[in-house]
N, C-alpha and C. Protein backbone atom coordinates (compact mmCIF):
# COMPACT_ATOMS: atom_id res chain seq x y z
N UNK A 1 19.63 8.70 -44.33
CA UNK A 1 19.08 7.73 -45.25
C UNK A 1 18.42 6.59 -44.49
N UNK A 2 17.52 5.97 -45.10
CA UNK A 2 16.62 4.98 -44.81
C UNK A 2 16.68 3.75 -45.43
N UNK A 3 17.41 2.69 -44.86
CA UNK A 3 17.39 1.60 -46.01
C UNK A 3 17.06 0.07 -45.26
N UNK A 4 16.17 -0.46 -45.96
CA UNK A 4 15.74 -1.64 -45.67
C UNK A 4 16.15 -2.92 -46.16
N UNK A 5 15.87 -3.98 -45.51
CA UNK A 5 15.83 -5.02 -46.46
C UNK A 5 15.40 -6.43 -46.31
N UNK A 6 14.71 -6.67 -47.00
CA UNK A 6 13.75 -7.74 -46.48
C UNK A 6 14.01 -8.93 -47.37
N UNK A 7 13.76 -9.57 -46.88
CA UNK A 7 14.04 -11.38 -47.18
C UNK A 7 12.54 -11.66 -47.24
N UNK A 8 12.11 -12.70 -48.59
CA UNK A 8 11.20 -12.90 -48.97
C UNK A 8 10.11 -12.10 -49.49
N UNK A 9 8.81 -11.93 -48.99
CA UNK A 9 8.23 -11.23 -49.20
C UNK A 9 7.98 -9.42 -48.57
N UNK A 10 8.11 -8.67 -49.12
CA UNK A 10 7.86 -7.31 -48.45
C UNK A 10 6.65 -7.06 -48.36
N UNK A 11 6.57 -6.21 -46.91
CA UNK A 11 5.34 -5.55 -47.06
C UNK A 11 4.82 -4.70 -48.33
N UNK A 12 3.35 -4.56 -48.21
CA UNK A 12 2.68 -3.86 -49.50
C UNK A 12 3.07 -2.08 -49.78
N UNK A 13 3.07 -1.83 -48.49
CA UNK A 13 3.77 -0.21 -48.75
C UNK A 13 5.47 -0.27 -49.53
N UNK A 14 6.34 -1.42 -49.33
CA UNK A 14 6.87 -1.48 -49.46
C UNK A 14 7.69 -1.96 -50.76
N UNK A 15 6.80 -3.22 -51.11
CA UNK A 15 6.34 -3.03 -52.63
C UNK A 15 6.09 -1.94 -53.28
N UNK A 16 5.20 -1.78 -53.38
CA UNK A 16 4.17 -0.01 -53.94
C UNK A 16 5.37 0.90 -54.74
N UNK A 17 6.79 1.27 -52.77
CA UNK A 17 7.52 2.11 -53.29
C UNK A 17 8.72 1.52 -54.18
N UNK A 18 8.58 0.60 -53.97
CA UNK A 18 9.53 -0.59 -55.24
C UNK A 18 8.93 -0.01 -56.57
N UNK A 19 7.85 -0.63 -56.44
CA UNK A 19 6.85 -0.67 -57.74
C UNK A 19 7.25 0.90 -58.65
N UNK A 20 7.41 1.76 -57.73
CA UNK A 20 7.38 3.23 -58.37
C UNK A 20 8.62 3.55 -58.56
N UNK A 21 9.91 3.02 -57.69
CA UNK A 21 11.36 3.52 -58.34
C UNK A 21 11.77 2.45 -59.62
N UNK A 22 10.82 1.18 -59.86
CA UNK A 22 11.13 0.81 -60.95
C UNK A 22 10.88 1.13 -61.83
N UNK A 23 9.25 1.89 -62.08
CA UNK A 23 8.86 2.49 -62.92
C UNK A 23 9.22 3.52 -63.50
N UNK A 24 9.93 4.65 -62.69
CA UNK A 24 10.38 6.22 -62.72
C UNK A 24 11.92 5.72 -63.89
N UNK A 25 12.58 4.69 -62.97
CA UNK A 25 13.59 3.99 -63.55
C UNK A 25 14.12 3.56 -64.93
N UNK A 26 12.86 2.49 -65.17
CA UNK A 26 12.78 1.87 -66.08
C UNK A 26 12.16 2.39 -67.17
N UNK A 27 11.61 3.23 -66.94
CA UNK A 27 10.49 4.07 -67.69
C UNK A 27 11.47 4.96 -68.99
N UNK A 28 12.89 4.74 -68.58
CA UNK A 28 13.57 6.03 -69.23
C UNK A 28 14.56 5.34 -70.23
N UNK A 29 14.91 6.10 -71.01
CA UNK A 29 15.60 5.17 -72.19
C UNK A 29 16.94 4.87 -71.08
N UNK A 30 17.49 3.61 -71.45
CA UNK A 30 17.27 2.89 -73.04
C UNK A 30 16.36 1.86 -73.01
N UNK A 31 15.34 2.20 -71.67
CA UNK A 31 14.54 0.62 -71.26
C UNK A 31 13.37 0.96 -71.84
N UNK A 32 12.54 2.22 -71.68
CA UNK A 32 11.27 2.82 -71.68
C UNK A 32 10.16 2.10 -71.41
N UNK A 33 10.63 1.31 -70.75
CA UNK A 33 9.40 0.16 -70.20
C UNK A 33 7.97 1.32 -69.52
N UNK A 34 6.55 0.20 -69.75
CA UNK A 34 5.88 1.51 -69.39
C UNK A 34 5.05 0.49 -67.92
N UNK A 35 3.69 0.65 -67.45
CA UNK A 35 3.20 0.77 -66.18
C UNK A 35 2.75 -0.83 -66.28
N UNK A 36 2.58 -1.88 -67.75
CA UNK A 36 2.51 -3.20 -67.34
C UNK A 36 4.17 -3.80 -66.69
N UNK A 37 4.84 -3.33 -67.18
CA UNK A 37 6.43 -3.75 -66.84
C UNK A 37 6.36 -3.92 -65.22
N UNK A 38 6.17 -2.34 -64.84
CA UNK A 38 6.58 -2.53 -63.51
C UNK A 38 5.35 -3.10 -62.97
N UNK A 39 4.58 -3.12 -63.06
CA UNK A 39 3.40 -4.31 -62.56
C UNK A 39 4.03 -5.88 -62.86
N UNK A 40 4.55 -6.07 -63.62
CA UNK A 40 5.20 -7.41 -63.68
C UNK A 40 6.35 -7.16 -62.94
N UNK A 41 7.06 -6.24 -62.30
CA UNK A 41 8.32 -6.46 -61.38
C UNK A 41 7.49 -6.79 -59.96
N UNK A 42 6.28 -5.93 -59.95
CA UNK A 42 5.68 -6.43 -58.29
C UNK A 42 5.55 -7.94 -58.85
N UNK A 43 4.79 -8.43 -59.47
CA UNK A 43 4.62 -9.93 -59.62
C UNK A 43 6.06 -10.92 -59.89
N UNK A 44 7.11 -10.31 -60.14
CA UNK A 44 8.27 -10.71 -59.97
C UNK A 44 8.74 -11.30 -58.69
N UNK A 45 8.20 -10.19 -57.95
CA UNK A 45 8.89 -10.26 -56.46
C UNK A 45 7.83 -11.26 -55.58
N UNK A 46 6.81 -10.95 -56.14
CA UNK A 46 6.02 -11.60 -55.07
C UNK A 46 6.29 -13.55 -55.39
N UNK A 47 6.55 -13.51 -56.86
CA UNK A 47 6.58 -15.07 -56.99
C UNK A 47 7.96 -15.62 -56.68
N UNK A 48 8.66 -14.93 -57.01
CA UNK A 48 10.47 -15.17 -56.65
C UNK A 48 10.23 -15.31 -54.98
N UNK A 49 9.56 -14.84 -53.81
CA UNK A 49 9.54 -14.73 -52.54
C UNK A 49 8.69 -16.19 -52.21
N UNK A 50 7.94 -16.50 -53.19
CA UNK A 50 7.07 -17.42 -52.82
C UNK A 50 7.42 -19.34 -53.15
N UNK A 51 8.58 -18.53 -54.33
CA UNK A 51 9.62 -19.97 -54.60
C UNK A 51 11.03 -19.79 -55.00
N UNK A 52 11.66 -18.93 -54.64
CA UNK A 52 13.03 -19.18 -54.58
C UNK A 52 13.48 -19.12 -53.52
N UNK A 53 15.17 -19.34 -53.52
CA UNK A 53 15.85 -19.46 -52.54
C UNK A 53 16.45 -17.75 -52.10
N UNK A 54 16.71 -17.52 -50.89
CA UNK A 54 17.14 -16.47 -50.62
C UNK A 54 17.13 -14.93 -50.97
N UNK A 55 15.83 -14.59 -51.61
CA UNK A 55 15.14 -13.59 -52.11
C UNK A 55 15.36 -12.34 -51.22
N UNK A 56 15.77 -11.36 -51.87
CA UNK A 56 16.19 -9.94 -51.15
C UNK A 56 15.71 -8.76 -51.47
N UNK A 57 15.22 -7.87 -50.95
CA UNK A 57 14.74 -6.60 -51.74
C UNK A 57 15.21 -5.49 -50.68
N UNK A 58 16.09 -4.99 -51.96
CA UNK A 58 16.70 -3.74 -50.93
C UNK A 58 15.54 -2.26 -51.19
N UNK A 59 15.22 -1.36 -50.26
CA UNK A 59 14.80 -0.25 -50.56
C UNK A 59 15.27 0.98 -49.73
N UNK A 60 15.34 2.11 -50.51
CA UNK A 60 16.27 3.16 -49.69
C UNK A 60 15.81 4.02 -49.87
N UNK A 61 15.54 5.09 -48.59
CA UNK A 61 14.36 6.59 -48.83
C UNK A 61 13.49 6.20 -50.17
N UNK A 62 13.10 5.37 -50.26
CA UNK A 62 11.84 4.87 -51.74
C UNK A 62 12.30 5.57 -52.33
N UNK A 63 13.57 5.57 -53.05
CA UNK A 63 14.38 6.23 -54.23
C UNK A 63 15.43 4.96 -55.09
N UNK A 64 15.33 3.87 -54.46
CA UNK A 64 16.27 3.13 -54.50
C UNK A 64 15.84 1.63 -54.57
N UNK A 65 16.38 0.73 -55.34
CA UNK A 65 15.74 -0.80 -54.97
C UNK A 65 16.96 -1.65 -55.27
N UNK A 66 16.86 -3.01 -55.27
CA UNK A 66 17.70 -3.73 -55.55
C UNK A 66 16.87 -5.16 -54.95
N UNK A 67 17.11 -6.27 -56.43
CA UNK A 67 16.30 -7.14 -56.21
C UNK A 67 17.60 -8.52 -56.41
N UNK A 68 17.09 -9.35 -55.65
CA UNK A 68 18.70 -10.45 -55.58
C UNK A 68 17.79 -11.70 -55.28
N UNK A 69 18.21 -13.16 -55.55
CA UNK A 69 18.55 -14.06 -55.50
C UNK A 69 19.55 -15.19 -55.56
N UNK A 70 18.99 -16.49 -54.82
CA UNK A 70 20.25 -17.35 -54.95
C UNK A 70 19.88 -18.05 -55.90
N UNK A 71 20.62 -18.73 -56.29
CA UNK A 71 20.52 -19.22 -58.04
C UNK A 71 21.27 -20.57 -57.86
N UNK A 72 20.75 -21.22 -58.10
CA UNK A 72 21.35 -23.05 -58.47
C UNK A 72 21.03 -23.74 -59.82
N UNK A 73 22.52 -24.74 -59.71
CA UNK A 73 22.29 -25.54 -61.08
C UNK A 73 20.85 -25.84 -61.32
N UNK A 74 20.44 -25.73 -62.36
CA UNK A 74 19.04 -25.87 -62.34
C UNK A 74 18.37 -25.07 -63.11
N UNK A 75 18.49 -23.72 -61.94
CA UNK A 75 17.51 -22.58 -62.49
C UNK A 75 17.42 -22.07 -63.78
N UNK A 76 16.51 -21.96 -64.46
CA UNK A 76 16.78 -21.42 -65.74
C UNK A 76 17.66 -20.21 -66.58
N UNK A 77 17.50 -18.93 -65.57
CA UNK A 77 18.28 -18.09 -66.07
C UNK A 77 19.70 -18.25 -65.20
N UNK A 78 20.12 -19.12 -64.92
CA UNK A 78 21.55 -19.56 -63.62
C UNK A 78 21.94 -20.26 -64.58
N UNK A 79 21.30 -21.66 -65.70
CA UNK A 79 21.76 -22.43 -66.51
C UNK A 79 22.55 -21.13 -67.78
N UNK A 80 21.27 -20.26 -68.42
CA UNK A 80 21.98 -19.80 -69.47
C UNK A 80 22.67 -19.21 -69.24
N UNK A 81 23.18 -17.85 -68.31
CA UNK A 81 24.11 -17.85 -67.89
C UNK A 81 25.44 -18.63 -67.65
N UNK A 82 25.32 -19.99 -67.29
CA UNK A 82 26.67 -20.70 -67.37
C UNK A 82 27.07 -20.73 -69.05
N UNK A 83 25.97 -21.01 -69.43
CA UNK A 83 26.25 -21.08 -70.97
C UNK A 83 27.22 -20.00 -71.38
N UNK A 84 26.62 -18.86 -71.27
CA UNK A 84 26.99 -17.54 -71.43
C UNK A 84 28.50 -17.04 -70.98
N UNK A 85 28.90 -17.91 -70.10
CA UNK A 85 30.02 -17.31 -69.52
C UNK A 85 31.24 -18.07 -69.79
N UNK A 86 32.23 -17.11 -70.45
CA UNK A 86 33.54 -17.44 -70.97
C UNK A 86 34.19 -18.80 -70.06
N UNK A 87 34.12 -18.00 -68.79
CA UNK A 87 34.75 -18.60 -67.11
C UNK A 87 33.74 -20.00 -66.40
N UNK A 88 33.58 -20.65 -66.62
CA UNK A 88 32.93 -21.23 -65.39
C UNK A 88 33.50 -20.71 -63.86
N UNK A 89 34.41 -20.49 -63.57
CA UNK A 89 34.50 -19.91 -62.47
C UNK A 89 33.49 -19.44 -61.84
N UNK A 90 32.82 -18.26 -62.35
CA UNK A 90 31.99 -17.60 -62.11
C UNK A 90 30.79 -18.16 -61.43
N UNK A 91 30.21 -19.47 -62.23
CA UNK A 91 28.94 -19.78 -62.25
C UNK A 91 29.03 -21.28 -61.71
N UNK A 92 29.25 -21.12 -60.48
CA UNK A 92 29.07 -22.58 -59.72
C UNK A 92 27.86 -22.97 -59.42
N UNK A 93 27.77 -24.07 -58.27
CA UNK A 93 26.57 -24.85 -58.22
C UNK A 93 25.43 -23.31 -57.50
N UNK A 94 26.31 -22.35 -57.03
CA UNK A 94 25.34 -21.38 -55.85
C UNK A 94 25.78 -19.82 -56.75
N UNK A 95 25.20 -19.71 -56.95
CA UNK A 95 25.48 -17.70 -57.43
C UNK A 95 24.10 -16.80 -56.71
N UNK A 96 25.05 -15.53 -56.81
CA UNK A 96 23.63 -14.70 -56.24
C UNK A 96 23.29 -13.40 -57.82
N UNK A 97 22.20 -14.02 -58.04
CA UNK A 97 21.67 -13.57 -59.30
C UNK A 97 21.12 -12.07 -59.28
N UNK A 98 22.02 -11.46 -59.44
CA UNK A 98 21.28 -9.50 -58.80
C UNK A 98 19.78 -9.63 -60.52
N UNK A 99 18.91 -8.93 -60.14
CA UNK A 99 17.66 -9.42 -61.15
C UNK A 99 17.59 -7.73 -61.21
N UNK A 100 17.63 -6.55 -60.44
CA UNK A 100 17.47 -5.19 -60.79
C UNK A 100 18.01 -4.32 -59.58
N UNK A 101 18.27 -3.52 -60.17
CA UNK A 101 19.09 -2.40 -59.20
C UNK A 101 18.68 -1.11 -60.23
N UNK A 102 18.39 0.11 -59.37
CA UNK A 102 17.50 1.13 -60.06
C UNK A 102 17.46 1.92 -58.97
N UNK A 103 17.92 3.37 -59.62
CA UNK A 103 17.77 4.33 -58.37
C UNK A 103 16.69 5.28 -59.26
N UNK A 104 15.77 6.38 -58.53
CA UNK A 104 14.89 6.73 -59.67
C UNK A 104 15.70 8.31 -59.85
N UNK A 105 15.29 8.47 -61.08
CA UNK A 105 16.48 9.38 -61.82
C UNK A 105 16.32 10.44 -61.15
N UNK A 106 15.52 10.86 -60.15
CA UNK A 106 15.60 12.51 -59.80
C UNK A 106 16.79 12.10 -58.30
N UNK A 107 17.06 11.27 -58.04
CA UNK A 107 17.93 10.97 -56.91
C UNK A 107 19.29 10.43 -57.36
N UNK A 108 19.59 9.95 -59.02
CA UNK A 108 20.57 9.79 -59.06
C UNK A 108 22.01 10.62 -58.42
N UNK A 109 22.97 9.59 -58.86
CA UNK A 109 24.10 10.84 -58.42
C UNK A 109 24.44 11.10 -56.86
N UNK A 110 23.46 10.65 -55.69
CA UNK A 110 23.47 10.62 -54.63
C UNK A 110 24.50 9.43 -53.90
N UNK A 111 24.88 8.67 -54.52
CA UNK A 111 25.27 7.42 -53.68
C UNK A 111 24.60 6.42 -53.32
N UNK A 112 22.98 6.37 -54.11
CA UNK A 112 22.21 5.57 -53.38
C UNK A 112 22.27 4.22 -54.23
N UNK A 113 23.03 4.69 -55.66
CA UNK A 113 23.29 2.92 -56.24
C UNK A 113 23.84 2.15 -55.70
N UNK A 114 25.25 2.68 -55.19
CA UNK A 114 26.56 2.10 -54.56
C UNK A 114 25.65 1.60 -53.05
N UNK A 115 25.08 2.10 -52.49
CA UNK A 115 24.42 1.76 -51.09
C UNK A 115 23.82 0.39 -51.51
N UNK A 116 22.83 0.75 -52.44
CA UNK A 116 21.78 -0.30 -52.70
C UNK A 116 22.56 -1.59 -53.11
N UNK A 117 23.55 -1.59 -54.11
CA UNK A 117 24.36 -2.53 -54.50
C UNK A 117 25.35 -2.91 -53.60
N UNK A 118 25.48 -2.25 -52.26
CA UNK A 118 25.99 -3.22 -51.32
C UNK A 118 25.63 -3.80 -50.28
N UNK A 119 24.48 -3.29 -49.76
CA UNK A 119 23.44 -3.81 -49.16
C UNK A 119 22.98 -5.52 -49.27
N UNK A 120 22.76 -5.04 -50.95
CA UNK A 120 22.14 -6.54 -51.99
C UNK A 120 22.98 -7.33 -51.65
N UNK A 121 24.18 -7.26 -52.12
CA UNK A 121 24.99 -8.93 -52.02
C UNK A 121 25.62 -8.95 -50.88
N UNK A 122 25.80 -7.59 -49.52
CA UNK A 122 25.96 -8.52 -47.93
C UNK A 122 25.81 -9.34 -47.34
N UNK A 123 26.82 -10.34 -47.17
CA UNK A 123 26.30 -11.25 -46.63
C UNK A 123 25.78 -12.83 -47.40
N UNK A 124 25.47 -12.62 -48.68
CA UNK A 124 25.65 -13.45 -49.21
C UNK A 124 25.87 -14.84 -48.95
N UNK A 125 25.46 -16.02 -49.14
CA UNK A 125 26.27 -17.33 -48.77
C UNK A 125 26.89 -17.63 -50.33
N UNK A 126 26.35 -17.10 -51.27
CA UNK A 126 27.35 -17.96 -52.51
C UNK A 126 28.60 -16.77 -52.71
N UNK A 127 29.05 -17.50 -53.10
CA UNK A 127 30.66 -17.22 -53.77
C UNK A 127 30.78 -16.29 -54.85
N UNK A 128 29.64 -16.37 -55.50
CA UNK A 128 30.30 -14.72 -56.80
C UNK A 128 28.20 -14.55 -57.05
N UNK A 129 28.30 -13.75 -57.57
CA UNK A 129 27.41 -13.22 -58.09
C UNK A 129 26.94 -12.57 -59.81
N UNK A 130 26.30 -12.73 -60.29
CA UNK A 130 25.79 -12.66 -61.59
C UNK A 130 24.70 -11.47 -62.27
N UNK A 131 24.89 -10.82 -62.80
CA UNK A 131 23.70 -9.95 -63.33
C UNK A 131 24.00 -9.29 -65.14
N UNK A 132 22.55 -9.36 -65.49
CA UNK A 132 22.94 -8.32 -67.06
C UNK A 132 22.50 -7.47 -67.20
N UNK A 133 23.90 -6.39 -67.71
CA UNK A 133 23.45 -5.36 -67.63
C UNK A 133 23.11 -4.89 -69.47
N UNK A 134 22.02 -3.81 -69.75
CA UNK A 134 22.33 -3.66 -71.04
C UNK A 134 23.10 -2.69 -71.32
N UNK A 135 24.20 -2.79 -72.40
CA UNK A 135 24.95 -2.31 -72.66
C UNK A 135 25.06 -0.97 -72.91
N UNK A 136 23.77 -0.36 -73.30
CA UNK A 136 23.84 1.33 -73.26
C UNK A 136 23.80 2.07 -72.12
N UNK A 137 23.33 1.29 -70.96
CA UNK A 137 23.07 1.81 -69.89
C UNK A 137 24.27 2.31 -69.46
N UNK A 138 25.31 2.89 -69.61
CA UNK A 138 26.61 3.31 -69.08
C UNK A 138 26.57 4.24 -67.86
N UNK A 139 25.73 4.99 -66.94
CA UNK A 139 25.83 5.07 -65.49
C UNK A 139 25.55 3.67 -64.85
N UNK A 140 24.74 2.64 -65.32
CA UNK A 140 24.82 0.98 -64.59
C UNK A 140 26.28 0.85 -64.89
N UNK A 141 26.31 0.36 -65.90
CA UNK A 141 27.54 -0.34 -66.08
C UNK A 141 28.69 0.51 -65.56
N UNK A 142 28.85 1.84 -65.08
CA UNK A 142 29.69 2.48 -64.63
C UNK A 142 29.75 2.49 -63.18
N UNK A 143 28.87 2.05 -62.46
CA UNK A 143 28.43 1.52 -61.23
C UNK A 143 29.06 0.26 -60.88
N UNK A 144 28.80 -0.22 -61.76
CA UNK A 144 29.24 -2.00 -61.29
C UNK A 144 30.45 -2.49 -61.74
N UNK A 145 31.19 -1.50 -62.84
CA UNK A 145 32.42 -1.68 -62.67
C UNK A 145 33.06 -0.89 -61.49
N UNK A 146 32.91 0.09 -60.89
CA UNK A 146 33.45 1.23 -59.99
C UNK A 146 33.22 -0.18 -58.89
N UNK A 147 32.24 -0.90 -58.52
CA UNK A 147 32.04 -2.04 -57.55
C UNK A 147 32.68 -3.13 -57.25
N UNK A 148 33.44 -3.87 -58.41
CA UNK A 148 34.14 -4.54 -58.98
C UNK A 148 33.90 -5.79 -59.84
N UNK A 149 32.73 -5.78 -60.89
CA UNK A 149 31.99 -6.24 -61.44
C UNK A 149 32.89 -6.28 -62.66
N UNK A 150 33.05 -7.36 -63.67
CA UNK A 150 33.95 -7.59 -64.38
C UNK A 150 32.85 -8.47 -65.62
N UNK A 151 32.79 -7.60 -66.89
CA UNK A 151 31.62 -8.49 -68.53
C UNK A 151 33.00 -9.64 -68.65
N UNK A 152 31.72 -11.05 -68.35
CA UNK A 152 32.32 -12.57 -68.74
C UNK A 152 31.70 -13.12 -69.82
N UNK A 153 31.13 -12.25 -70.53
CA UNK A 153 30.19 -12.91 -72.03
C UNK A 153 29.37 -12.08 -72.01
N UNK A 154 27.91 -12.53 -73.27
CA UNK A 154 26.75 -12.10 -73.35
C UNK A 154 25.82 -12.56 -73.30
N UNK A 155 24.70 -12.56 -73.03
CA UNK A 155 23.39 -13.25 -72.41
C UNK A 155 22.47 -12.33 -73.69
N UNK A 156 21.63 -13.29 -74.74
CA UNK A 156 21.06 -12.34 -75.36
C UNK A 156 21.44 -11.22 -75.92
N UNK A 157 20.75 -9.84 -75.79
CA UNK A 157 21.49 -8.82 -76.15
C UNK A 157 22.16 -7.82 -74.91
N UNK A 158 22.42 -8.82 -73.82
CA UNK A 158 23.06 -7.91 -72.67
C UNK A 158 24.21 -8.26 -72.38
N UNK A 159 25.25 -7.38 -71.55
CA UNK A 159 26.29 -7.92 -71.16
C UNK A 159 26.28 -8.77 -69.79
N UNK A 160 26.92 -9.92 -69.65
CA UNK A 160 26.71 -10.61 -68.58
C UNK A 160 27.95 -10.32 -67.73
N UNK A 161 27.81 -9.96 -66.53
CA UNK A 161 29.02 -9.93 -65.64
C UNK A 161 28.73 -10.57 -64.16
N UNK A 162 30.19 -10.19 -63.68
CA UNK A 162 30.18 -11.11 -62.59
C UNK A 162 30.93 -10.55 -61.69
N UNK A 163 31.13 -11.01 -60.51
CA UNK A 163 32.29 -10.55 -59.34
C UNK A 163 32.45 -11.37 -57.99
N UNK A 164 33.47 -11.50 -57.48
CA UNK A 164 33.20 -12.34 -56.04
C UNK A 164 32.86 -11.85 -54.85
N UNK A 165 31.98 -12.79 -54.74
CA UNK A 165 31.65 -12.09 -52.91
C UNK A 165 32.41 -12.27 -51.77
């Protein structure tokens, strides 16, 4: 296996194969997002690299991604989230905000979620970490509980969870 991971901005080949395991990904129920979506995940990444803090993009044999940030009082989706969450525990002044994790479906089943999702929050400087998952998705959510990811409320119509780093 082949796995990368870059801080800030990625190269464009590297993007590209982002661009396409989100699409293959996302493309499938219960998301069915179609080819503007993942064109807005490249523009995701490129603006999150260009103003946030500690921006990560995992990629693995271009079958695999995982997109992370650090998150402070402040940030908009870091605020509703606190809202959201039963615990403040969870949601201190620093969290690392996982934003997508996606293996593309002809590679599922390989191990490459569990890789990608530990890759992402290695290393870490904040203390727990944050992401929503939607609730039908049950191989995600069966992932990130098997990880040790624990639903502390709801965000919208997703489940919000959490875990320590």
């Amino acid at each position: 296996m082949r796995a990368n991971l870059f801080f800030g901005e990625p190269p464009a080949p590297a993007l590209e194969s982002a661009r396409a395991v989100y699409a293959a990904a996302f493309g499938r129920p219960p998301y069915n997002e179609g080819p503007r979506e993942a064109d807005d995940f490249v523009s995701r990444v490129l603006r999150y690299a260009a103003e946030r803090d500690g921006v990560r993009l995992v990629l693995v044999d271009d079958a695999a991604i995982g997109l992370a940030l650090l998150a402070r009082t402040g940030d908009w989706w870091r605020d509703r989230a606190a809202e959201a969450a039963r615990s403040q525990r969870w949601v201190g002044d620093l969290c690392l905000e996982v934003v997508h994790l996606a293996v593309h479906p002809d590679r599922q089943g390989q191990g490459l979620g569990r890789l990608t999702h530990d890759l992402l929050i290695a290393g870490s400087p904040a203390p727990t970490a944050l992401l929503t998952c939607d609730p039908r998705a049950e191989p995600a959510r069966a992932l990130y509980r098997g990880r040790g990811w624990t639903t502390i409320g709801r965000l919208g119509t997703s489940d919000l969870m959490a875990r320590d780093l």
